[in-house]
C-alpha atoms as a PDB file:
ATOM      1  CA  UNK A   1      29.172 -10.969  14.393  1.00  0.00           C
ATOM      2  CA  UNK A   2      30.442 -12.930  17.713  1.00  0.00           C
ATOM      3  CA  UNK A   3      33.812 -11.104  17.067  1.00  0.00           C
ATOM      4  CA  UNK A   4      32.635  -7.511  16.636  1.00  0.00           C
ATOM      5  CA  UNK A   5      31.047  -8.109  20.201  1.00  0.00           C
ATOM      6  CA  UNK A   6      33.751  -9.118  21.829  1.00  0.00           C
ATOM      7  CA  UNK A   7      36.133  -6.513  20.122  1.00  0.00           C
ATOM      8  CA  UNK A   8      33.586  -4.043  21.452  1.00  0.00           C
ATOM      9  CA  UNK A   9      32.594  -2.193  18.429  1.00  0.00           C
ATOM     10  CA  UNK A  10      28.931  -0.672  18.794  1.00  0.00           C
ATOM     11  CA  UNK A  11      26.596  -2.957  16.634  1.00  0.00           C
ATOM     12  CA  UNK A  12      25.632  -0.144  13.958  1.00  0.00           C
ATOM     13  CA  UNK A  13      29.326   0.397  12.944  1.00  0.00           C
ATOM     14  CA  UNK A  14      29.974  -3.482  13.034  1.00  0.00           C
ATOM     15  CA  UNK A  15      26.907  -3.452  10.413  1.00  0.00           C
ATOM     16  CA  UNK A  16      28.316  -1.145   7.956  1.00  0.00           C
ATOM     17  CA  UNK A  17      31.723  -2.600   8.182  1.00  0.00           C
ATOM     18  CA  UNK A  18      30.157  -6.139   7.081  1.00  0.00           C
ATOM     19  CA  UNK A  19      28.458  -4.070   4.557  1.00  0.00           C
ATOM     20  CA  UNK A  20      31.654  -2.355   3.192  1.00  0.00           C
ATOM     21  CA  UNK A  21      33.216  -5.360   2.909  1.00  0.00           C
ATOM     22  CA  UNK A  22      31.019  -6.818   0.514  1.00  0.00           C
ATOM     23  CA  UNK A  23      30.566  -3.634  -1.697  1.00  0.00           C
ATOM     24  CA  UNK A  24      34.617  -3.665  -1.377  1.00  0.00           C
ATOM     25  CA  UNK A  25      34.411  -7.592  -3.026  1.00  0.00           C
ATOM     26  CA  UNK A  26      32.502  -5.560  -5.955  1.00  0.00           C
ATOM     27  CA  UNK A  27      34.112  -2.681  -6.456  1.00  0.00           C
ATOM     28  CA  UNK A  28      37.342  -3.616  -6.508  1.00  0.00           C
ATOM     29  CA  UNK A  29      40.291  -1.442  -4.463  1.00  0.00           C
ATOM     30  CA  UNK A  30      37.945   1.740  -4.300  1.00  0.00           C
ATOM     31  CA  UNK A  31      37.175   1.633  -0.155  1.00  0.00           C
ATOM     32  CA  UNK A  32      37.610   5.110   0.544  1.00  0.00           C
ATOM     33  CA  UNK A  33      34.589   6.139  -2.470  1.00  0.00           C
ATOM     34  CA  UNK A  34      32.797   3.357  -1.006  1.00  0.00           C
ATOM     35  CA  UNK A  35      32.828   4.571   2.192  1.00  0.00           C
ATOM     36  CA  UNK A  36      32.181   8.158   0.825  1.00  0.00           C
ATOM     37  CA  UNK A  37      28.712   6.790  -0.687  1.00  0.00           C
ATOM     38  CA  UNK A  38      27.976   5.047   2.005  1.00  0.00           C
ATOM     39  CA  UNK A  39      28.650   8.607   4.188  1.00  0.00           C
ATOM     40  CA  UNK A  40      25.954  10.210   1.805  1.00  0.00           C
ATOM     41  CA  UNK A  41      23.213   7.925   1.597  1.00  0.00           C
ATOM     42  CA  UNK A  42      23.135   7.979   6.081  1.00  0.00           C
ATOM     43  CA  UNK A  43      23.572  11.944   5.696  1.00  0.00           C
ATOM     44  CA  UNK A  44      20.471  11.829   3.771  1.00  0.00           C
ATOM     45  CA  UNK A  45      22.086  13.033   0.092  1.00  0.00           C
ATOM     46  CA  UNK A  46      22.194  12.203  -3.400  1.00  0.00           C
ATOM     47  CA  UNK A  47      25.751  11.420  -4.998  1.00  0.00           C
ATOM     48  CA  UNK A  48      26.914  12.416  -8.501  1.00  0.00           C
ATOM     49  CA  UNK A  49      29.663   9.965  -9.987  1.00  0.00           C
ATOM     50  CA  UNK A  50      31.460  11.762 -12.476  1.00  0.00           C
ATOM     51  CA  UNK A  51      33.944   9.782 -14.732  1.00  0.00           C
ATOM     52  CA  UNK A  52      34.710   7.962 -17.749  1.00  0.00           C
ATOM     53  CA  UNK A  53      32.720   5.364 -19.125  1.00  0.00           C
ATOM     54  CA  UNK A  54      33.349   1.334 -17.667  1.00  0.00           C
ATOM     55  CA  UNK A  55      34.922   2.804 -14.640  1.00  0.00           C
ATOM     56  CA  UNK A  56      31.901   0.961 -12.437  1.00  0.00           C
ATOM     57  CA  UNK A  57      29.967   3.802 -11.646  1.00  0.00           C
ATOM     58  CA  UNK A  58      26.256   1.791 -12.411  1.00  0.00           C
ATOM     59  CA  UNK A  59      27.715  -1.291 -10.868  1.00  0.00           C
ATOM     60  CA  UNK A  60      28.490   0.664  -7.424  1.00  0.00           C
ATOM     61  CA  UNK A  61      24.137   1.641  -7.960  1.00  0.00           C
ATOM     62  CA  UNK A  62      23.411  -1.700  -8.168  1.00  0.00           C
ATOM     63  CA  UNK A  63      25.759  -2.884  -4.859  1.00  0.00           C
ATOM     64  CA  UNK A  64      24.325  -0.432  -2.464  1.00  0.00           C
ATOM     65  CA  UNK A  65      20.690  -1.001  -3.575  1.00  0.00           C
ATOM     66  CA  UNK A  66      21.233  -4.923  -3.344  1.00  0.00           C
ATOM     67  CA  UNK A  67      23.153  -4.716  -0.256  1.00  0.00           C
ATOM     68  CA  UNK A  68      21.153  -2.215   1.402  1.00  0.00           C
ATOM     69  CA  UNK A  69      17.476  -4.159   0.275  1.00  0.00           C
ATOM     70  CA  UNK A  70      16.647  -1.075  -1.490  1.00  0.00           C
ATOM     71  CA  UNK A  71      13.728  -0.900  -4.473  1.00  0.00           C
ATOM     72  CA  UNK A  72      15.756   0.340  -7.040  1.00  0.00           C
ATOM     73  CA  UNK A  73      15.288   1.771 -10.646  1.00  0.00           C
ATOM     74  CA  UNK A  74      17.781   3.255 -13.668  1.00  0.00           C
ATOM     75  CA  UNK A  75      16.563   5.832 -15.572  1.00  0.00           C
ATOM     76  CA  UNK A  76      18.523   6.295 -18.975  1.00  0.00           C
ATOM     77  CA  UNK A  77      19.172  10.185 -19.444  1.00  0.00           C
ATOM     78  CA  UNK A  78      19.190  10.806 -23.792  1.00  0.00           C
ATOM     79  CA  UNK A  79      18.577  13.545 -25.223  1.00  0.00           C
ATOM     80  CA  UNK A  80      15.526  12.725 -26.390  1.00  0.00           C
ATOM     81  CA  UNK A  81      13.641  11.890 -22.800  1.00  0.00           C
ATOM     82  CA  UNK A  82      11.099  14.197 -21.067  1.00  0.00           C
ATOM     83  CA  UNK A  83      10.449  15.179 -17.634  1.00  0.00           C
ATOM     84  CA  UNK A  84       7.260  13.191 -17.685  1.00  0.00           C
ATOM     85  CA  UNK A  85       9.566  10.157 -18.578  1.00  0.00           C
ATOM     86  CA  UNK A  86      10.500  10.455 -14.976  1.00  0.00           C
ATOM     87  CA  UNK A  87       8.031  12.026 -12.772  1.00  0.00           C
ATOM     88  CA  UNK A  88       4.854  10.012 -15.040  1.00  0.00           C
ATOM     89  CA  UNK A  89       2.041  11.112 -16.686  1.00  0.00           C
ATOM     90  CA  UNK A  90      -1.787  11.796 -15.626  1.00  0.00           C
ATOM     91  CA  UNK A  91      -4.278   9.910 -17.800  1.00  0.00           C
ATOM     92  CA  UNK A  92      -7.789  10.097 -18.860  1.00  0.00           C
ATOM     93  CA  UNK A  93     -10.296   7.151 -17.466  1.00  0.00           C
ATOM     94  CA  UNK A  94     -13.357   6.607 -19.658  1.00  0.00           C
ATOM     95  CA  UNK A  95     -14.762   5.199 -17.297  1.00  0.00           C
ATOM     96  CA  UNK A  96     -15.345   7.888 -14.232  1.00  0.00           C
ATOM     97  CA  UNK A  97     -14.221  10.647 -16.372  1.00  0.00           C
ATOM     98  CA  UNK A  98     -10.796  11.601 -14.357  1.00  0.00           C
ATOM     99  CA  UNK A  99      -7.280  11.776 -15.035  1.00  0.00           C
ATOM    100  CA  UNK A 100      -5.502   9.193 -12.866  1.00  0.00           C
ATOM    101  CA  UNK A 101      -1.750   9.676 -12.297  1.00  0.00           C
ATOM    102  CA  UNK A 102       0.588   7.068 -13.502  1.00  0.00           C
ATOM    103  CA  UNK A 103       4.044   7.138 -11.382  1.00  0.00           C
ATOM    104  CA  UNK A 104       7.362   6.996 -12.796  1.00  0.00           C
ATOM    105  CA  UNK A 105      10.239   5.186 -12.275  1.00  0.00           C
ATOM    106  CA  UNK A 106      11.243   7.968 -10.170  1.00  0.00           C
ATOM    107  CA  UNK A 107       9.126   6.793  -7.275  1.00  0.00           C
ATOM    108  CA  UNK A 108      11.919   3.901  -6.116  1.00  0.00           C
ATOM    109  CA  UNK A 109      14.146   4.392  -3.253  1.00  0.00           C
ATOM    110  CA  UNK A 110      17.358   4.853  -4.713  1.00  0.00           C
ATOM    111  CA  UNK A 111      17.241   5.925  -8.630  1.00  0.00           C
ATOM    112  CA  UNK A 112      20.335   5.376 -10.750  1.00  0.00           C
ATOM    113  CA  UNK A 113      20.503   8.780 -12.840  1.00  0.00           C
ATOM    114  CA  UNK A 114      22.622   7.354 -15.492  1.00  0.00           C
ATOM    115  CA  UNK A 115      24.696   9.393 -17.626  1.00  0.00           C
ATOM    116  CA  UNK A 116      22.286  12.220 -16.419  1.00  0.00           C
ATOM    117  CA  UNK A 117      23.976  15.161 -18.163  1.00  0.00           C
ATOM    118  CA  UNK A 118      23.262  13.111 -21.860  1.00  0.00           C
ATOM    119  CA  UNK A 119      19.631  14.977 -21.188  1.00  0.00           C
ATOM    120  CA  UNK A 120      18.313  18.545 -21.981  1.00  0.00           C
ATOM    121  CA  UNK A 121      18.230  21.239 -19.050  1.00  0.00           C
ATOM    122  CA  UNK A 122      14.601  21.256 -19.019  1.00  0.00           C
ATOM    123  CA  UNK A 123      14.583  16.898 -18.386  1.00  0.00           C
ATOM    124  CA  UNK A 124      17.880  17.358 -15.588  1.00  0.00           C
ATOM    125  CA  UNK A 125      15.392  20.167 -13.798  1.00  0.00           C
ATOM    126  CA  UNK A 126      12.911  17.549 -13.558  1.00  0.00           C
ATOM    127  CA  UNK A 127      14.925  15.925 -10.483  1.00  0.00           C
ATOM    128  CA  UNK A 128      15.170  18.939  -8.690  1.00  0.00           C
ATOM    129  CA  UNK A 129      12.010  19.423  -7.057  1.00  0.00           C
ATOM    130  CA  UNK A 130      12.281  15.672  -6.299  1.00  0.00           C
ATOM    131  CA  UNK A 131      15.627  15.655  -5.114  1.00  0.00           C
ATOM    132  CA  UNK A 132      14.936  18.470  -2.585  1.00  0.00           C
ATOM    133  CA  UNK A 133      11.948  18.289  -1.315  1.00  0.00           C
ATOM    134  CA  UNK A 134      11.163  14.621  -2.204  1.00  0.00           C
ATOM    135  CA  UNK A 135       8.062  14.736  -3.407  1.00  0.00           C
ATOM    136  CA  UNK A 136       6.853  15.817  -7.218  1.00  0.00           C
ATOM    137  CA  UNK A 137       3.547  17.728  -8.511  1.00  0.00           C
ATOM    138  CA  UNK A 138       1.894  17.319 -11.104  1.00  0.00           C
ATOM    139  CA  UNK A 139      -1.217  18.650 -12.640  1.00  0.00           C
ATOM    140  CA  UNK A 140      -1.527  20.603  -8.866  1.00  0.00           C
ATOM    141  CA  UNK A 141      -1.811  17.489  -7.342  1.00  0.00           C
ATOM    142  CA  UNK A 142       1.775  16.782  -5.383  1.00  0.00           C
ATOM    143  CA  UNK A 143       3.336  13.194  -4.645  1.00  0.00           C
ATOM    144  CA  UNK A 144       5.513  12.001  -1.757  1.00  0.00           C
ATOM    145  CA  UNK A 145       8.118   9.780  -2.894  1.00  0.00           C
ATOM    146  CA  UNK A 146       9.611   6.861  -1.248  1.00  0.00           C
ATOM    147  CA  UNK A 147      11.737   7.136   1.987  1.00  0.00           C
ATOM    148  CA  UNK A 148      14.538   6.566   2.425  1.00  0.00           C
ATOM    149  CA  UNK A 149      15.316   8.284  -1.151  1.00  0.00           C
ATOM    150  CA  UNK A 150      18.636   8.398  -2.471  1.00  0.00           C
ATOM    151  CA  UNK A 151      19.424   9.364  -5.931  1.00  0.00           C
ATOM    152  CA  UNK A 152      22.633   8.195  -7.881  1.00  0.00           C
ATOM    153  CA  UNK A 153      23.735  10.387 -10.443  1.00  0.00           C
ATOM    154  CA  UNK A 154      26.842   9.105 -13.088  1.00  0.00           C
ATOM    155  CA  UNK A 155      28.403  11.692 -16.077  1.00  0.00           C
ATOM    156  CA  UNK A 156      30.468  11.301 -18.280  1.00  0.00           C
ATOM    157  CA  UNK A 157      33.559  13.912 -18.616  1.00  0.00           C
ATOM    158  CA  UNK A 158      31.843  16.986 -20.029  1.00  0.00           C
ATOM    159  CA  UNK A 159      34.624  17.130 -23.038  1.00  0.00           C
ATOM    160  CA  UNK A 160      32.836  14.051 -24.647  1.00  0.00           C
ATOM    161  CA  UNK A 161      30.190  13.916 -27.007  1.00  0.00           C
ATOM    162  CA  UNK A 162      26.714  14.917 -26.491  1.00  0.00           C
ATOM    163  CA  UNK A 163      26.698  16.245 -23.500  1.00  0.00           C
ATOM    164  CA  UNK A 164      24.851  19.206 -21.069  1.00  0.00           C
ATOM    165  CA  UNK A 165      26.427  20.976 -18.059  1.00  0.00           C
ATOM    166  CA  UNK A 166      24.340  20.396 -15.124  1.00  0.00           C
ATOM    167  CA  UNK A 167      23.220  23.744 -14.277  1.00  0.00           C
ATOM    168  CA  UNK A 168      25.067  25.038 -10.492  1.00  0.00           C
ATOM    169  CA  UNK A 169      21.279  24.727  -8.957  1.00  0.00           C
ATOM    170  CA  UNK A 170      21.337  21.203  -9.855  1.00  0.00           C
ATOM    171  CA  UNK A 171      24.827  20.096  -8.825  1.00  0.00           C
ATOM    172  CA  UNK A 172      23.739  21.734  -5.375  1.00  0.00           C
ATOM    173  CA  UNK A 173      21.444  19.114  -5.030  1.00  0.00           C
ATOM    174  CA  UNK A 174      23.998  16.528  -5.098  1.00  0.00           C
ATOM    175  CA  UNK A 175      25.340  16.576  -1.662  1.00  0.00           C
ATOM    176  CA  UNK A 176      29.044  14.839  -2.938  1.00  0.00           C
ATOM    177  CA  UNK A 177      30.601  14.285  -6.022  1.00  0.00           C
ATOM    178  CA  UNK A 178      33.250  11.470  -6.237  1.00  0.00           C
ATOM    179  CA  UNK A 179      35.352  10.031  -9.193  1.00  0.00           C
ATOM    180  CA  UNK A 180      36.275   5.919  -9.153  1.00  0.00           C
ATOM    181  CA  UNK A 181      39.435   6.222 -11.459  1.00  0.00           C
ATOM    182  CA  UNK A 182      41.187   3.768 -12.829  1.00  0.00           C
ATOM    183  CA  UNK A 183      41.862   0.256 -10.405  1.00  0.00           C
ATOM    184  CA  UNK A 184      44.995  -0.361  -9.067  1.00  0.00           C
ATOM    185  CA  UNK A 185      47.248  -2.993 -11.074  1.00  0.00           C
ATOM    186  CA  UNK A 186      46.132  -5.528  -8.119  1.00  0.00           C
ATOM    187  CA  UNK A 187      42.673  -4.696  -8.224  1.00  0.00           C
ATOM    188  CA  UNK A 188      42.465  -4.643 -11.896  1.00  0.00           C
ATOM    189  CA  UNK A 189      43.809  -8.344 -12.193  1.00  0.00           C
ATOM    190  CA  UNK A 190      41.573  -9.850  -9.359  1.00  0.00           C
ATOM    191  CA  UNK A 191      38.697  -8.299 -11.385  1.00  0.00           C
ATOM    192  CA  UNK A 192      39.850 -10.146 -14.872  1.00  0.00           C
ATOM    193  CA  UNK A 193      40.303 -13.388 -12.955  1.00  0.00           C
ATOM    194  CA  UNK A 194      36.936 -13.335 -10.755  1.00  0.00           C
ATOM    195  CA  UNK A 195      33.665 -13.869 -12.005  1.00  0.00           C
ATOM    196  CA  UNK A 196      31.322 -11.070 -13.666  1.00  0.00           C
ATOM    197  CA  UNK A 197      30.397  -8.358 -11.348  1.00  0.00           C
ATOM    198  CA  UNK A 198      26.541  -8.433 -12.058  1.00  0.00           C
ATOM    199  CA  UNK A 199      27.123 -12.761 -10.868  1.00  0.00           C
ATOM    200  CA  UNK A 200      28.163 -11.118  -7.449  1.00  0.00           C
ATOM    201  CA  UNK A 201      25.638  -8.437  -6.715  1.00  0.00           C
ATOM    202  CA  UNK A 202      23.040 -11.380  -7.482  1.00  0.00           C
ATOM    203  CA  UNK A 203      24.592 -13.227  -4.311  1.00  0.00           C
ATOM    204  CA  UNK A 204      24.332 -10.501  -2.395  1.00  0.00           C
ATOM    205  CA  UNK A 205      21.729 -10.681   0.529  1.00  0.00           C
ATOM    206  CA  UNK A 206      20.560  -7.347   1.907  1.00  0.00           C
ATOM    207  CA  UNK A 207      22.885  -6.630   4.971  1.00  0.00           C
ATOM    208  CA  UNK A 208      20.599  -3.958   6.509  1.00  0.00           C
ATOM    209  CA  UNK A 209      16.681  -3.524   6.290  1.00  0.00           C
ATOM    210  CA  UNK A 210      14.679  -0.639   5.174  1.00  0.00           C
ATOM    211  CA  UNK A 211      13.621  -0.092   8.915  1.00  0.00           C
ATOM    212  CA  UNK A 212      16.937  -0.143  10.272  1.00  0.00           C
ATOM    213  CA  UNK A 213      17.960   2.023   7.662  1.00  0.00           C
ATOM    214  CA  UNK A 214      15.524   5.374   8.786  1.00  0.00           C
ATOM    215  CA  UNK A 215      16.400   4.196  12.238  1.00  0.00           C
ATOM    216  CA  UNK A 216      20.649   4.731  11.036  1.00  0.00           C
ATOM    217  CA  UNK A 217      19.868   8.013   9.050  1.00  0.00           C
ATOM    218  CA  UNK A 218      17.745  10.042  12.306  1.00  0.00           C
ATOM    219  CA  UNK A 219      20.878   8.622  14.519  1.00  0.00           C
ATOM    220  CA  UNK A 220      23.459  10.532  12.235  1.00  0.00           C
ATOM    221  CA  UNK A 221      21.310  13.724  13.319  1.00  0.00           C
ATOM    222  CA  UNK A 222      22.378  13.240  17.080  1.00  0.00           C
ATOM    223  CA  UNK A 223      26.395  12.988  16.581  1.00  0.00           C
ATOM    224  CA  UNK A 224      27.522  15.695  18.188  1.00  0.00           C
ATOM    225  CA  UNK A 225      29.439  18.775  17.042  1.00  0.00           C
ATOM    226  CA  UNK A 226      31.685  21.478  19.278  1.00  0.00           C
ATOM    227  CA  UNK A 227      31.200  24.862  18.183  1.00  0.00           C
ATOM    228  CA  UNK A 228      34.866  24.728  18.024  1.00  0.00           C
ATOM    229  CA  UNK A 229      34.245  22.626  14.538  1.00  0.00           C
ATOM    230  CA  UNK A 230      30.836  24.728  14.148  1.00  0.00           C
ATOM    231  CA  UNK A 231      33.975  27.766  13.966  1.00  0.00           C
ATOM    232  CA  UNK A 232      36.194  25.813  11.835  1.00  0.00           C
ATOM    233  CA  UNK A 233      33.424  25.036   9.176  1.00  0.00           C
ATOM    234  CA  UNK A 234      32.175  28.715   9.237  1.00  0.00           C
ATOM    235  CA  UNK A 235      35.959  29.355   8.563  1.00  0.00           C
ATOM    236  CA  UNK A 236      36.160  27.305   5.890  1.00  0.00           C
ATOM    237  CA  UNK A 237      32.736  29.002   4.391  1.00  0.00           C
ATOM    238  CA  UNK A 238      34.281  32.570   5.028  1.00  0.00           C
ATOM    239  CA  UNK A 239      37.525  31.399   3.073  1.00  0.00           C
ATOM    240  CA  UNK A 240      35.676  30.503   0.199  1.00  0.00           C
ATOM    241  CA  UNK A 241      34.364  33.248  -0.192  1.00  0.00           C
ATOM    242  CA  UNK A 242      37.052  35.828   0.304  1.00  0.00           C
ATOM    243  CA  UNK A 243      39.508  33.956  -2.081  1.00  0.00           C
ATOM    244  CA  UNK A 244      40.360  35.327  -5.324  1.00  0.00           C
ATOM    245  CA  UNK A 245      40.467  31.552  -6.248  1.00  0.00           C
ATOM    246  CA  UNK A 246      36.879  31.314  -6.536  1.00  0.00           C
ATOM    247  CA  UNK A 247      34.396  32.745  -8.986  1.00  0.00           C
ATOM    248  CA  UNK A 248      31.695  32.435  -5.660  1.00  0.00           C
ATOM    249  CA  UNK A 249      32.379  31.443  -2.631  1.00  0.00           C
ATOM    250  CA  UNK A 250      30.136  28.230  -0.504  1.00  0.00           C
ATOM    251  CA  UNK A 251      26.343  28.678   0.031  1.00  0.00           C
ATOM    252  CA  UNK A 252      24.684  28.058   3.690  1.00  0.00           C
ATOM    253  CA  UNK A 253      23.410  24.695   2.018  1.00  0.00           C
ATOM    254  CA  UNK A 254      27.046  23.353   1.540  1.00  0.00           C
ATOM    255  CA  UNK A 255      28.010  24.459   5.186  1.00  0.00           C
ATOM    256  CA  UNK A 256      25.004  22.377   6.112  1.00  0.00           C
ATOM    257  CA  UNK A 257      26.017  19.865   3.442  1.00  0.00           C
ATOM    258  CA  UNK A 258      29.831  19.580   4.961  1.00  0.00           C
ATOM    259  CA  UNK A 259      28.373  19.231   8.803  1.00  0.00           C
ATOM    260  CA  UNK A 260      26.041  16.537   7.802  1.00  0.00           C
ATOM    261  CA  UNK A 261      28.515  14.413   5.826  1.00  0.00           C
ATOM    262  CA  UNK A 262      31.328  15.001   8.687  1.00  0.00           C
ATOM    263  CA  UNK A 263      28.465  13.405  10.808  1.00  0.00           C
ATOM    264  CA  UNK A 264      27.385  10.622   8.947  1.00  0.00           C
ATOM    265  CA  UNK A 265      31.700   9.871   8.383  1.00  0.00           C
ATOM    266  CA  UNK A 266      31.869   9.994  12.369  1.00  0.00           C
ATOM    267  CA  UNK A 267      29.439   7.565  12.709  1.00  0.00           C
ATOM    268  CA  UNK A 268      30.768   5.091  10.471  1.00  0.00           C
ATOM    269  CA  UNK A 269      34.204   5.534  12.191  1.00  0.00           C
ATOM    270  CA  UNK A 270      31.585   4.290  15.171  1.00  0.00           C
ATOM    271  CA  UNK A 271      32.226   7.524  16.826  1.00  0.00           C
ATOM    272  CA  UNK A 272      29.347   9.710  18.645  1.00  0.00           C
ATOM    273  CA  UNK A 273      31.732  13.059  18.054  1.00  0.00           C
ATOM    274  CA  UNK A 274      32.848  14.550  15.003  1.00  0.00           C
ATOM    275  CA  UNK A 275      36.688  15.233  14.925  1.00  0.00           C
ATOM    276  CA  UNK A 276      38.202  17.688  12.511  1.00  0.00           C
ATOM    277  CA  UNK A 277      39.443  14.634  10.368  1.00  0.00           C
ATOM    278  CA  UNK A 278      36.355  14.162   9.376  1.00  0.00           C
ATOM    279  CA  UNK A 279      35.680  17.407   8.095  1.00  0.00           C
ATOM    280  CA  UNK A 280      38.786  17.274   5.988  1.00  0.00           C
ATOM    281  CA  UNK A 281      38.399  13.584   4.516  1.00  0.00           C
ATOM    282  CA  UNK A 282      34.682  14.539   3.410  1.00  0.00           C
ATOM    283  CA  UNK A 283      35.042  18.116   2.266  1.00  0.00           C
ATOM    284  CA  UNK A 284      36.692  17.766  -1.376  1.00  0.00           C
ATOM    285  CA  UNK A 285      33.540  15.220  -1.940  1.00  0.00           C
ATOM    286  CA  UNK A 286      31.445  18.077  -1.102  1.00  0.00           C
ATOM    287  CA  UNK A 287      32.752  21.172  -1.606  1.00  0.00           C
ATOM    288  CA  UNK A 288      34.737  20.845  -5.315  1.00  0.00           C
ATOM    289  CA  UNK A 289      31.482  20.486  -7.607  1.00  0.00           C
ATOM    290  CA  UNK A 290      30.131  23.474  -6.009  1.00  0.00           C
ATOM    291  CA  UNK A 291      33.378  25.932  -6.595  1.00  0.00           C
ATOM    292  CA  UNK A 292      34.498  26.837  -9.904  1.00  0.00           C
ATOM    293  CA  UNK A 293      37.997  28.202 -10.890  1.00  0.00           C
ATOM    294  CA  UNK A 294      38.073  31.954 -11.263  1.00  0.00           C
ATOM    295  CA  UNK A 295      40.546  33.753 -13.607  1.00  0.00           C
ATOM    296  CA  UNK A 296      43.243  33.785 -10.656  1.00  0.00           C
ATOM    297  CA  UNK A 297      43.985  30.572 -10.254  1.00  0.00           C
ATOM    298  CA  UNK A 298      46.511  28.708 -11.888  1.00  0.00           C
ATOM    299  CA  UNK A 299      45.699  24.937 -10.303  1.00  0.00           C
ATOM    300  CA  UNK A 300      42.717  22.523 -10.686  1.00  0.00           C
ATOM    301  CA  UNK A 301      39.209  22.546  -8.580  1.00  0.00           C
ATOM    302  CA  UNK A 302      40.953  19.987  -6.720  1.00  0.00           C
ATOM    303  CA  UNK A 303      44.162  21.321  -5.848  1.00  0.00           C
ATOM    304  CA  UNK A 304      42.407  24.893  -4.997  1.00  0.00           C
ATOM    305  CA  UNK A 305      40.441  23.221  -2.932  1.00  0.00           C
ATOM    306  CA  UNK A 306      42.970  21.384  -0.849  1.00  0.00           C
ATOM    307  CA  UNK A 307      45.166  24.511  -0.876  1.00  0.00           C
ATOM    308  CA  UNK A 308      42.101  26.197   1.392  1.00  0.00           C
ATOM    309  CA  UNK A 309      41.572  23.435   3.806  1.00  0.00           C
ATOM    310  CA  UNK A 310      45.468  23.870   4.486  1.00  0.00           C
ATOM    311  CA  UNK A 311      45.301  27.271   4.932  1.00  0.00           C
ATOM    312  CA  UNK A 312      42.835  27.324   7.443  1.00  0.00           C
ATOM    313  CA  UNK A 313      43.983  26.615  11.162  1.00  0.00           C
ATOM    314  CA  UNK A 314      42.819  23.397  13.255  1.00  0.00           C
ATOM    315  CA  UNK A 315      40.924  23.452  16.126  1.00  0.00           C
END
């Protein structure tokens, strides 16, 4: 730490950057998604991790929660599991003649949804109320849930097996989506020569504190933002949905959801300002799962996507 105060770097970002690091010894030649789940957990989100099976997606769950010192808790999504699976159930007591209510593994500060679209509609509507409003009810009764409360989401490719579309209201809970890919031929033969990845997040130590944590999140509130870049992300919201590219254009909640991840990028760049880079490197994370394709358009989610940012001038 004696060099990032004498380089000058404010202590938060020096923090995160130690923190990177070790998720980066993990997850092997993925930074930039690191850094993008990182970005979402300060901005207050929930991140969906779409890709193909043994890519790393539960082991990048595991990292934060270890290196972060969060409680954490994987929830299996089958077909077969029921909302009450995850939110608990309210029993009877003999003995005073009340129903108590048993919590479920949702009540954990950051949940690994895993495979989450292997469940029904009616189980994947069972985050929702939780992943918005963070609390649950049951039996009229409601329930707070943990804070901070992140929720990791992984799904497999929706052209396998056995699988359910989230519905759009539920991917608009996810404030980014991000794919790992394949590793690097580099990064894919330091990973068969090191040890095995669940050995490392064991030696992990928890690099930040609960506390410190809350204290991070309510500072990514205060980075500022020009109404110059308030105008360029209403611009982007307007282009949305005036293209013929789209079947609907962005919601209010994603323009909120792009401000809020540019600010929680700026201050892991350890800057108090957000820049119009930082719009730009965080919007396909947030913007592509909640566009779909229309008729017109000949190019993926991805490349439609990019194709707006460039169209749209730079403040």
């Amino acid at each position: 730490m004696s060099l990032h105060k004498e380089s000058g770097i404010p202590p938060e970002h020096a923090k995160f950057e130690d923190i990177l690091h070790e998720l980066d010894g993990v997850i092997l030649g993925k930074p930039h998604q690191m850094r993008l789940a990182l970005a979402c957990l300060l901005a207050k989100g929930h991140l969906l991790i779409e890709d193909l099976p043994g890519m790393g997606k539960t082991t990048l769950a595991h990292s934060l929660a270890a290196a972060l010192g969060l409680e954490f808790n994987r929830i299996q999504f089958t077909s077969d599991l029921l909302p009450a699976d995850i939110l608990g159930v309210s029993i009877f007591q003999t003995g005073n003649q009340q129903f108590k209510f048993h919590p479920g593994p949702i009540f954990s500060q950051l949940i690994l949804a895993d495979e989450i679209n292997r469940a029904t509609p009616k189980t994947q509507s069972a985050l929702l109320e939780a992943m918005e409003e963070r609390q649950i009810s049951s039996d009229g009764e409601t329930f707070l849930l943990p804070e901070p409360f992140f929720v990791i989401a992984t799904q497999n490719p929706q052209q396998l097996i056995g699988t359910f579309p989230l519905p759009e209201s539920q991917l608009d809970r996810f404030l980014m989506r991000i794919s790992l890919g394949y590793p690097d031929r580099d990064a894919e033969r330091q990973l068969l020569r090191t040890k095995d990845r669940s050995e490392l997040i064991q030696d992990m130590g928890p690099g930040l504190g609960v506390d410190q944590l809350r204290i991070l999140q309510n500072k990514v509130r205060l980075v500022h933002c020009s109404d110059a870049l308030l105008d360029y992300v209403q611009d982007i919201l307007e282009a949305s949905r005036t293209s013929e590219k789209f079947v609907n254009g962005l919601s209010p909640r994603a323009g909120l959801a792009l401000l809020n991840s540019a600010r929680a990028w700026a201050f892991l760049e350890g800057r108090s300002m957000v820049l119009p880079e930082d719009i730009q490197t965080v919007a396909p994370a947030v913007m592509t799962h909640r566009l779909q394709n229309s008729s017109e358009a000949s190019a993926n989610i991805h490349e439609s996507v990019e194709t707006l940012l460039n169209d749209i001038p730079i403040p």
